[in-house]
N, C-alpha and C. Protein backbone atom coordinates (compact mmCIF):
# COMPACT_ATOMS: atom_id res chain seq x y z
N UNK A 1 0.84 -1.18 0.00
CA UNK A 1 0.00 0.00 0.00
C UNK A 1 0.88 1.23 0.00
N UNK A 2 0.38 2.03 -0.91
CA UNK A 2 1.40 3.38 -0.83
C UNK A 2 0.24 4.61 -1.01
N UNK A 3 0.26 5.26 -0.02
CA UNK A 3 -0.42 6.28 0.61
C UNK A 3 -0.91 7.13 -0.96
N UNK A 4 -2.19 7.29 -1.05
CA UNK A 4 -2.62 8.42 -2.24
C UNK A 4 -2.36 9.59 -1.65
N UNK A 5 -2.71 10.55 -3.32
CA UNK A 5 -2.91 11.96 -2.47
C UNK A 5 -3.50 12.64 -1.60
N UNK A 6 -4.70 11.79 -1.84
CA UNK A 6 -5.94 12.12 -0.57
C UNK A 6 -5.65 11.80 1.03
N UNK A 7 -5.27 10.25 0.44
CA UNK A 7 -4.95 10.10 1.91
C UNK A 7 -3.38 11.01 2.67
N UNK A 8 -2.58 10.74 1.74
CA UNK A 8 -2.01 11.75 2.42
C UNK A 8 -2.06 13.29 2.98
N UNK A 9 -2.67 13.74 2.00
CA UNK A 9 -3.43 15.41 2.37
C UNK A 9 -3.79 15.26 3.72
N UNK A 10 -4.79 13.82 4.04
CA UNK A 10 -5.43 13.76 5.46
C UNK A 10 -4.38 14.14 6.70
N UNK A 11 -3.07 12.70 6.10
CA UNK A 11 -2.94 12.62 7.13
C UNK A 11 -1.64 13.53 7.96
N UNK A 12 -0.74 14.03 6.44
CA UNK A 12 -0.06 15.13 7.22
C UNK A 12 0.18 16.59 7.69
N UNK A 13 -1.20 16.97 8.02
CA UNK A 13 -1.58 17.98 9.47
C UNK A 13 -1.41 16.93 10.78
N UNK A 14 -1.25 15.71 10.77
CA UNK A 14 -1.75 15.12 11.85
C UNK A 14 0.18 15.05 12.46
N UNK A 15 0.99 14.94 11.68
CA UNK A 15 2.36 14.52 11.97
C UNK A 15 2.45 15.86 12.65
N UNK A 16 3.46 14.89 13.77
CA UNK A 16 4.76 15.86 14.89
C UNK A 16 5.31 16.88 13.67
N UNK A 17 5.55 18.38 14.06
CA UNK A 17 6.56 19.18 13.16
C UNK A 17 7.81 18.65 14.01
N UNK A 18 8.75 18.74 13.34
CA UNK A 18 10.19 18.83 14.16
C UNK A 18 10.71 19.92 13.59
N UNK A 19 11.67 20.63 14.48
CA UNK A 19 12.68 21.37 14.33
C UNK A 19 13.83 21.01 13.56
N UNK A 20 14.64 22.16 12.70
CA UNK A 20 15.61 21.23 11.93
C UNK A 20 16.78 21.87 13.07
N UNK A 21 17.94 21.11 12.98
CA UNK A 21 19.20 21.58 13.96
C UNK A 21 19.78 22.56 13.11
N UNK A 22 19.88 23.84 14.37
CA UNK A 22 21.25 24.49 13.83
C UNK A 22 22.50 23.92 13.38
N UNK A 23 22.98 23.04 13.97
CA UNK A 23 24.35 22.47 14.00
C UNK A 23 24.50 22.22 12.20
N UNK A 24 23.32 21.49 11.99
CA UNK A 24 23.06 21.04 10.44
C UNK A 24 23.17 19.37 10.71
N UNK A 25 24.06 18.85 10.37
CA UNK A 25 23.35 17.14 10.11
C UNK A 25 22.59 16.98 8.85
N UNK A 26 22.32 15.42 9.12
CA UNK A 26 21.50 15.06 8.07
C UNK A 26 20.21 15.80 7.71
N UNK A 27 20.09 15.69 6.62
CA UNK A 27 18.19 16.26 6.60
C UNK A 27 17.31 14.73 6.57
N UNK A 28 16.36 15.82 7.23
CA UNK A 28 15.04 14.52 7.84
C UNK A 28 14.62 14.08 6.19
N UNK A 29 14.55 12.53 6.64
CA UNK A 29 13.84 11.80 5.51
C UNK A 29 12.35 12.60 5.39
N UNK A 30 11.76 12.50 4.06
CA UNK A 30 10.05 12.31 3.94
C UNK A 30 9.56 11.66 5.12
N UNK A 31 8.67 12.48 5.56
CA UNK A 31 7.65 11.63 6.14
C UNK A 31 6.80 10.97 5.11
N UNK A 32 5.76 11.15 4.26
CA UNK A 32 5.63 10.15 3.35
C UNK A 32 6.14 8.92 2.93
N UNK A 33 7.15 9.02 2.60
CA UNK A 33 8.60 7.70 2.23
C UNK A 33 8.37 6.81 3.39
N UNK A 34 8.66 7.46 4.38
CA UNK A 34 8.84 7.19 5.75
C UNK A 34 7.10 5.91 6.14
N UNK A 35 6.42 6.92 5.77
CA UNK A 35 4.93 6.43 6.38
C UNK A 35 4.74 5.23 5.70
N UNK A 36 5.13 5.10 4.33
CA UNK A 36 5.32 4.07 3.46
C UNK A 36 5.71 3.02 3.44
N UNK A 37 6.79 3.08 4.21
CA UNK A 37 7.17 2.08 4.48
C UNK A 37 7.26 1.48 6.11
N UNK A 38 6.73 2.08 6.57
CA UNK A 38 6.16 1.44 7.88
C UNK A 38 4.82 0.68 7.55
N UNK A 39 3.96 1.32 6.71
CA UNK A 39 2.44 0.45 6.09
C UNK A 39 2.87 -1.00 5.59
N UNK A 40 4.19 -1.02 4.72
CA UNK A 40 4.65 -2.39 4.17
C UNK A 40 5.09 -3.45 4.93
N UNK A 41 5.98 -2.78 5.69
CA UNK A 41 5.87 -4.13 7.23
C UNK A 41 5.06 -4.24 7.74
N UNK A 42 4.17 -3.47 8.25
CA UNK A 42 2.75 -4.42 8.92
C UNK A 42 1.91 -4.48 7.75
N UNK A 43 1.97 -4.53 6.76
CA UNK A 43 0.98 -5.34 5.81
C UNK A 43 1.66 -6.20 5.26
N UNK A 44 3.16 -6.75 5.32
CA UNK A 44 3.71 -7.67 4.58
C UNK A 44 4.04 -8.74 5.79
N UNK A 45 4.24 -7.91 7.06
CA UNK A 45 4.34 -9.26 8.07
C UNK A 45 6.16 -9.39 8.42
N UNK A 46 6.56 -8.49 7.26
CA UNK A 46 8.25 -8.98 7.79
C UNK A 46 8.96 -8.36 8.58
N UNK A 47 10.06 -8.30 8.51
CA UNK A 47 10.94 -7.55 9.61
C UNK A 47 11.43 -6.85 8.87
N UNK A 48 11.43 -5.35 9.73
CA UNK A 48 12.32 -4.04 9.89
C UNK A 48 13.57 -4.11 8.61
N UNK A 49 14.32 -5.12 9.16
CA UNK A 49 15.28 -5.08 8.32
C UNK A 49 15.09 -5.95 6.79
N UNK A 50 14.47 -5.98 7.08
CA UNK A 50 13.85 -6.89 5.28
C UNK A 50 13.10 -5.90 4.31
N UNK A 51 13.22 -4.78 5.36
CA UNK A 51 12.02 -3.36 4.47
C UNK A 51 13.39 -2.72 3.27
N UNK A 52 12.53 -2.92 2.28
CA UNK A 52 13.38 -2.53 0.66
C UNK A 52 14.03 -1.18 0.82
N UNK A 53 15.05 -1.01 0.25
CA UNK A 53 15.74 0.36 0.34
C UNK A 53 15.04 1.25 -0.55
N UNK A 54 13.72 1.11 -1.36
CA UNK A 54 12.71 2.14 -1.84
C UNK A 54 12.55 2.96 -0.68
N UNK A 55 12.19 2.49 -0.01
CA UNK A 55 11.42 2.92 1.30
C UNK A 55 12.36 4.05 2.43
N UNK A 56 13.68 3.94 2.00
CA UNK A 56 14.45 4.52 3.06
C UNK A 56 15.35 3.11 3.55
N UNK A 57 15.60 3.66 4.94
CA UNK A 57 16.47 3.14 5.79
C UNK A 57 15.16 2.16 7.00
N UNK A 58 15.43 1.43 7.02
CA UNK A 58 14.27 0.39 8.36
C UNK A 58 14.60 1.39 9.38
N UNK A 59 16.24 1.31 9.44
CA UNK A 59 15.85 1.67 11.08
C UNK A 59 15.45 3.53 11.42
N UNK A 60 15.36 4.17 10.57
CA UNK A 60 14.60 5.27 10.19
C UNK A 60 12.51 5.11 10.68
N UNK A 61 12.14 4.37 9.63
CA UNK A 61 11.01 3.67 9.98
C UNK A 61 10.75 3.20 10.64
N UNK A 62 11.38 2.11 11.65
CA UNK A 62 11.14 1.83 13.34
C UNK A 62 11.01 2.78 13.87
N UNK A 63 12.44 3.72 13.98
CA UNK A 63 12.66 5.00 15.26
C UNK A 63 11.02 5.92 14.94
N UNK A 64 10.80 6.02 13.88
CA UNK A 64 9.58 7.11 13.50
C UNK A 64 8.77 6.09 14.12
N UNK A 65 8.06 5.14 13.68
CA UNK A 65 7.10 4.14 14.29
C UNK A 65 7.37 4.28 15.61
N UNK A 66 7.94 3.91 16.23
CA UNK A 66 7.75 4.09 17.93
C UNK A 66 7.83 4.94 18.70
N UNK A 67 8.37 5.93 17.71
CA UNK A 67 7.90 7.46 18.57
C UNK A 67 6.54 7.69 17.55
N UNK A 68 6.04 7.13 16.99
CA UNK A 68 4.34 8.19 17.10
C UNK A 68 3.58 6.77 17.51
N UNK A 69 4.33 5.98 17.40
CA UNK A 69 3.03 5.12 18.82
C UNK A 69 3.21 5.73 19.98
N UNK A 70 4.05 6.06 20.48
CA UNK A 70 4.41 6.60 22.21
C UNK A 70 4.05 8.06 21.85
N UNK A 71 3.59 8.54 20.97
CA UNK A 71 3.11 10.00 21.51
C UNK A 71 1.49 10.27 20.65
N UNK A 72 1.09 9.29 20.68
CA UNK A 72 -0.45 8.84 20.03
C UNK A 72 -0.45 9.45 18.98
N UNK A 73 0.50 9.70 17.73
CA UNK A 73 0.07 9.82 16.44
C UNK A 73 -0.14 9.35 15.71
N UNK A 74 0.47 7.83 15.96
CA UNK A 74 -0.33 6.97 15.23
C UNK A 74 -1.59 6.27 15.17
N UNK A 75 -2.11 6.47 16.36
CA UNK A 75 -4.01 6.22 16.59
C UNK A 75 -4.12 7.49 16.08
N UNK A 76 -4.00 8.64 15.83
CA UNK A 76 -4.32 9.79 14.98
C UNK A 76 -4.73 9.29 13.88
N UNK A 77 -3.19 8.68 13.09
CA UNK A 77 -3.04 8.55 11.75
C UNK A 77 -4.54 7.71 11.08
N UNK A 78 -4.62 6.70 12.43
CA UNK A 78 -5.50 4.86 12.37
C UNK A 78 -6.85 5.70 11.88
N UNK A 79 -7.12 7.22 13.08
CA UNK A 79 -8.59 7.03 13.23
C UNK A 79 -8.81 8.34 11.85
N UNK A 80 -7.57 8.43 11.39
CA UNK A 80 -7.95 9.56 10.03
C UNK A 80 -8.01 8.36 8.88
N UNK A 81 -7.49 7.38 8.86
CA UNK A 81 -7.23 6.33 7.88
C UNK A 81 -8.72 5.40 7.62
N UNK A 82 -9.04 4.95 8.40
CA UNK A 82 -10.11 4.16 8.50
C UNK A 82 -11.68 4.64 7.69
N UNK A 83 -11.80 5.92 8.26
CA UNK A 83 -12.98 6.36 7.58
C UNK A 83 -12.77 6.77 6.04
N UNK A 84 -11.66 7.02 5.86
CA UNK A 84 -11.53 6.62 4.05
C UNK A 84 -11.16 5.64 3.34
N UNK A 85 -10.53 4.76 4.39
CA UNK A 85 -10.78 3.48 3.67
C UNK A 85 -12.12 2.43 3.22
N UNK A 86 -12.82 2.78 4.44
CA UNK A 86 -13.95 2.08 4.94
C UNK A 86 -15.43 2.81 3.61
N UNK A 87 -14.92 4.61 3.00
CA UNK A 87 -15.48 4.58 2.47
C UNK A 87 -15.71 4.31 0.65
N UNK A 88 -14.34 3.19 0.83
CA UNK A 88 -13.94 3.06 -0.69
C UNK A 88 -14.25 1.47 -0.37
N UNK A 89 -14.33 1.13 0.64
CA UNK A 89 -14.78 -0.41 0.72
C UNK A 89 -13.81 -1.26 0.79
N UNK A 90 -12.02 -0.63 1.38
CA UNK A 90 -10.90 -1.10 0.94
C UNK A 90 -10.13 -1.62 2.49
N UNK A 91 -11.73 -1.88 3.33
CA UNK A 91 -11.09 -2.92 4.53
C UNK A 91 -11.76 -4.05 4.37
N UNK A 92 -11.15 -4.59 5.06
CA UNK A 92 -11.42 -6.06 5.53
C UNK A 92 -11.86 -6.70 6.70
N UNK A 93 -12.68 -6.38 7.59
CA UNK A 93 -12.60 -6.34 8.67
C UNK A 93 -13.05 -7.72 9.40
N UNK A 94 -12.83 -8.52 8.45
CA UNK A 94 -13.04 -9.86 9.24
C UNK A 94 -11.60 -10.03 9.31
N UNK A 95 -10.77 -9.75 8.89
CA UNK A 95 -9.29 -9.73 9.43
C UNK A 95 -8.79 -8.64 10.71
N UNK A 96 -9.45 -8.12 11.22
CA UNK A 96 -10.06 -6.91 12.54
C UNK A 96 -9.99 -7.65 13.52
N UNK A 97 -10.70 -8.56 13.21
CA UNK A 97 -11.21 -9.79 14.53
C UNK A 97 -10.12 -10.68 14.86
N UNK A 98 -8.41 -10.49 14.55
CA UNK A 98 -7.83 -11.32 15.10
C UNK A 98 -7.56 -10.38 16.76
N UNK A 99 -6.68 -11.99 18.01
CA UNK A 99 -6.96 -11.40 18.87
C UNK A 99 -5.48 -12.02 19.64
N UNK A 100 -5.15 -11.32 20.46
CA UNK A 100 -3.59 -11.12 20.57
C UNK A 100 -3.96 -12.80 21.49
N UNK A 101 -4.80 -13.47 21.95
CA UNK A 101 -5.23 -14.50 22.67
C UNK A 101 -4.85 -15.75 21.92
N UNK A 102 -5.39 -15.38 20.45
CA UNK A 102 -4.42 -16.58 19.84
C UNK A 102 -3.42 -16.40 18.82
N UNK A 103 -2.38 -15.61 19.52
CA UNK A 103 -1.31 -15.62 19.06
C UNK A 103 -0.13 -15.20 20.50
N UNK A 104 0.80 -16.24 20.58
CA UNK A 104 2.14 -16.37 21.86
C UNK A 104 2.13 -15.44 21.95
N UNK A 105 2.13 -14.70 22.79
CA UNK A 105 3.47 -13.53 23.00
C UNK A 105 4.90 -13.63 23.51
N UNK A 106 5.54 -13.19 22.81
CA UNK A 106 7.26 -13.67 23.03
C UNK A 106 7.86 -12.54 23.90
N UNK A 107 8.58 -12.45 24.98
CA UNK A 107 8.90 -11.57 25.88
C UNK A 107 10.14 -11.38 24.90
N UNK A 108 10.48 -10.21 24.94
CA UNK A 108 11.75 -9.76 24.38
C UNK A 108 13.12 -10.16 25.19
């Protein structure tokens, strides 16, 4: 899945701004690119490091992924995402109904 224009229009008012450094450094990847390829690992199921160099760098896409789960932008992103998906008919939601009960959880 790679984010349309629409959907993207939605969803980036919803992203953290960051500051760029005086010092200088790298420049920040796309967020787009970025968002992109965080959608492909959890819709493809693989690991971080198996994410294609289209996409950027994985560990770019993790660090972003777990800082906007830990600062709720990504239930932002979920609850701007859903109602346009839902109105193109492009969920699935008998795949909704899985439940962390039957599936292990592995302690890190």
């Amino acid at each position: 899945m790679r984010l349309t224009q629409t959907q993207w229009q939605a969803i980036e008012p919803i992203l953290p701004t960051v500051k760029t450094s005086k010092k200088g450094g790298r420049p920040r990847v796309d967020d787009r690119q970025t968002l992109n390829g965080i959608f492909y690992v959890l819709l493809n199921g693989c690991q971080w490091a198996d994410l294609p160099s289209t996409f950027g760098a994985y560990v770019t896409c993790w660090r972003r992924y777990t800082a906007w789960v830990k600062d709720g932008t990504w239930d932002k992103i979920w609850a701007t995402l859903f109602p346009l998906l839902d109105k193109k008919q492009l969920l699935e939601f008998s795949m909704a109904l899985w439940s962390g009960s039957f599936i292990p959880y592995k302690k890190p």
